[in-house]
Protein backbone atom coordinates (compact mmCIF):
# COMPACT_ATOMS: atom_id res chain seq x y z
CA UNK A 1 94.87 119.47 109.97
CA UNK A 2 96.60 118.54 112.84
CA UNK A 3 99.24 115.92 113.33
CA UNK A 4 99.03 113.17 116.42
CA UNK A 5 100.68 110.45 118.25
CA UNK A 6 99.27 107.25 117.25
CA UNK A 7 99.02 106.46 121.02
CA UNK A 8 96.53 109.29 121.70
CA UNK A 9 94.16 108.75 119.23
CA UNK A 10 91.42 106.50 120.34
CA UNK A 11 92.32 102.63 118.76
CA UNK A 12 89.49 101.55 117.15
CA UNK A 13 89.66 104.56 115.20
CA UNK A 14 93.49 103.60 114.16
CA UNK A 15 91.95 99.65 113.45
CA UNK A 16 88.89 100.86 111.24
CA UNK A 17 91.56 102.74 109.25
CA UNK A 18 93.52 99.94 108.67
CA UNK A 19 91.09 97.57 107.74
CA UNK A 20 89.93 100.56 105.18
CA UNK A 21 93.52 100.91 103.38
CA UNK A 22 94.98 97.38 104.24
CA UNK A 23 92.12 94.78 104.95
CA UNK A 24 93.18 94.49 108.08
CA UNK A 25 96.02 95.90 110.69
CA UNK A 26 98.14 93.30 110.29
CA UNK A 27 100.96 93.82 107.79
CA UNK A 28 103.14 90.96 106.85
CA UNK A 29 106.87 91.89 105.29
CA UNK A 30 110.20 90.20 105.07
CA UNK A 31 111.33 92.16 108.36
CA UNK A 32 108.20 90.45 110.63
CA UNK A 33 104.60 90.58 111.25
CA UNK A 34 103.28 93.45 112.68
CA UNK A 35 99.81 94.58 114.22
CA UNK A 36 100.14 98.05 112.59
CA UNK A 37 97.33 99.40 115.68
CA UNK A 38 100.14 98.47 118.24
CA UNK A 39 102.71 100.61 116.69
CA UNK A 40 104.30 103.75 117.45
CA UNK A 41 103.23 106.58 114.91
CA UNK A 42 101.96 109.52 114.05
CA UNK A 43 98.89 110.21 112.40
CA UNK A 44 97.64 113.50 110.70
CA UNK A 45 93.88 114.58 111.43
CA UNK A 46 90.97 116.59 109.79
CA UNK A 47 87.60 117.11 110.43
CA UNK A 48 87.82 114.24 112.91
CA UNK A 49 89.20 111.96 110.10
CA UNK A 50 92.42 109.92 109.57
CA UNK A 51 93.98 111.39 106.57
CA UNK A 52 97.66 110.38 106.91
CA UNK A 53 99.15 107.33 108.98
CA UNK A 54 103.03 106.82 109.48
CA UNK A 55 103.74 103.44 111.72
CA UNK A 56 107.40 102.35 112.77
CA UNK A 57 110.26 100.38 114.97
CA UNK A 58 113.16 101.44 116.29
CA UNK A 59 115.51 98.17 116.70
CA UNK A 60 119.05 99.38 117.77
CA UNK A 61 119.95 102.19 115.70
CA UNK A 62 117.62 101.65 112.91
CA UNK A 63 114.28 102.76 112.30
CA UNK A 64 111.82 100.97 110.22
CA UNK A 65 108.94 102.23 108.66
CA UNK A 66 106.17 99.82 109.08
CA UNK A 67 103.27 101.84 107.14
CA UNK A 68 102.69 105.17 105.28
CA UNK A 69 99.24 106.26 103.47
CA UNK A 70 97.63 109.32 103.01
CA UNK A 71 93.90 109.61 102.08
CA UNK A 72 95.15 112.94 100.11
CA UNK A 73 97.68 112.94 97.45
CA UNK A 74 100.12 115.68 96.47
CA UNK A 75 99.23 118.30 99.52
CA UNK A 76 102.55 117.21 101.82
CA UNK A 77 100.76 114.95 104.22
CA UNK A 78 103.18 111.75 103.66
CA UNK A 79 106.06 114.20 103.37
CA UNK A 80 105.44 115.46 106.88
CA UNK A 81 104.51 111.99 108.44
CA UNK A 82 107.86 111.01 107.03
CA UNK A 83 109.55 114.09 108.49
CA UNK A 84 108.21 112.95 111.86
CA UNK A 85 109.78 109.44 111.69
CA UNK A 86 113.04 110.95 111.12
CA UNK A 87 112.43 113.85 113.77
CA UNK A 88 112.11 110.78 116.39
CA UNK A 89 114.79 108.65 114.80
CA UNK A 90 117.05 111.12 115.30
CA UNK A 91 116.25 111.78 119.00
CA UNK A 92 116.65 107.94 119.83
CA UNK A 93 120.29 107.99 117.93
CA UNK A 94 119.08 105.83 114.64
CA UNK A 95 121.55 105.78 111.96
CA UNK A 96 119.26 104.87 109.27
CA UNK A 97 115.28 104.77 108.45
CA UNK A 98 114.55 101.67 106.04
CA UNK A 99 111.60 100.63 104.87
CA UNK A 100 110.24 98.06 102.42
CA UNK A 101 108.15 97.94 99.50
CA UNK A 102 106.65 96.55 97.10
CA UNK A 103 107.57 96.04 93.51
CA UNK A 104 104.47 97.04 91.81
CA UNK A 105 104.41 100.55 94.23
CA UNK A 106 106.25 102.72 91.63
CA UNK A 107 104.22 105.85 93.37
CA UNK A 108 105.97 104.97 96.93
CA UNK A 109 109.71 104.31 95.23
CA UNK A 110 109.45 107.48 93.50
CA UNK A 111 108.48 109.55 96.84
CA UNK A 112 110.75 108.06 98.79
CA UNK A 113 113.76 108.17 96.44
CA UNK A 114 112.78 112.47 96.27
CA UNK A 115 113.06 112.72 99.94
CA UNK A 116 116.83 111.15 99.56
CA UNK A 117 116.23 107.12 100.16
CA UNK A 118 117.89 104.49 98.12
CA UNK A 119 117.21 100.76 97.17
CA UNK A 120 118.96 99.00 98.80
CA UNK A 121 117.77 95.41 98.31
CA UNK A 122 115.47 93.57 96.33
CA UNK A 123 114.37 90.63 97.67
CA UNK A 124 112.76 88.15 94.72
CA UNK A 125 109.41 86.72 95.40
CA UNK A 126 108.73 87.29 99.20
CA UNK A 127 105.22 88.38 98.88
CA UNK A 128 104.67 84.82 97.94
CA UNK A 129 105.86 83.97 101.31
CA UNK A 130 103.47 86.49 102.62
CA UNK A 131 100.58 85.39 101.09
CA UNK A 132 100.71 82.51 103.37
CA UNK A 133 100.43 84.28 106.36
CA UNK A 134 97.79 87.24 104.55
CA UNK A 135 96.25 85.05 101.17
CA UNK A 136 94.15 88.45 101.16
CA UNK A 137 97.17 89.89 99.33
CA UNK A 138 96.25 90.70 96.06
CA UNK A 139 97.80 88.80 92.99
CA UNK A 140 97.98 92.19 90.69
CA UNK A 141 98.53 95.69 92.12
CA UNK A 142 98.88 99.14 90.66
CA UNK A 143 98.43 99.40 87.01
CA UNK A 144 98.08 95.82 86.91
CA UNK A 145 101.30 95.13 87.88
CA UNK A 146 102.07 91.57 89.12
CA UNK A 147 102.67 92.19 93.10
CA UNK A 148 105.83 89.41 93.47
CA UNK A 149 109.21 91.28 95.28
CA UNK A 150 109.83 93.43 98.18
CA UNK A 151 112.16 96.32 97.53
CA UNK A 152 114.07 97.86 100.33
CA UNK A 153 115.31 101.46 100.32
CA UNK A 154 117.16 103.33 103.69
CA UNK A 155 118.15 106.46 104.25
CA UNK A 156 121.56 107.34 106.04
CA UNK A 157 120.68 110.10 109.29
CA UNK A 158 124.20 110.63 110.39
């Protein structure tokens, strides 16, 4: 396993991976609309494969992460994508990471909330707003839970 820029992998490989986890690159939050294949990242490699994915922006002193997955549960690959993000956060001064989520994700709140993020906000109903710019967003997510809010978390750096 070895851990990469986003920027020096070749992009189609970054697209096809997106379009595998997500439908497509494009992820639409309360923050914006983002091509996740445009964005800075890092991206953890084996045998030639994708296995982990980190995307982010850095506006002012925060940093926002865009996208997380990992192929691999439980062996420390989202940990150290994570890890990365706040490596380079810290070099360009951020303050805080945020990122947002959503409400039916209880396997992302609880791994971020270990690795010392809080809620922060909960913001009722915005994937309904989302759905009109992605309607491939599903209805019901994991363990059938009805995908409806966005939930925030940050985590302080300084």
């Amino acid at each position: 396993m070895k851990t990469y820029k986003t920027e020096d992998l070749p992009k189609n490989k970054i697209i096809d991976f997106f379009k595998l986890h997500w439908g497509s690159p494009e992820m639409v939050i309360s923050s914006g609309v983002y091509d996740c294949s445009t964005l800075d990242g890092f991206a953890i490699v084996k045998e030639n494969n994708i296995i982990g994915l980190v995307t982010y922006v850095i506006i002012d002193a925060e940093c926002e992460i865009i996208s997380l997955d990992s192929t691999e549960e439980g062996k420390g690959i989202g940990t150290s994508l994570v890890k990365e993000v706040e490596n380079i956060a810290l070099e360009k001064k951020c303050t805080l990471i945020k990122l947002i989520t959503t409400n039916d994700n209880l396997l992302a709140l609880k791994f971020y909330q270990k690795r010392g993020f809080v809620i922060s906000k909960v913001i009722n109903n915005a994937v309904e707003k989302a759905r009109k710019l992605k309607p491939e967003i599903p209805l019901v997510g994991n363990d059938g839970i009805p995908i409806r809010d966005e939930i925030e978390l940050k985590k302080r750096l300084d």
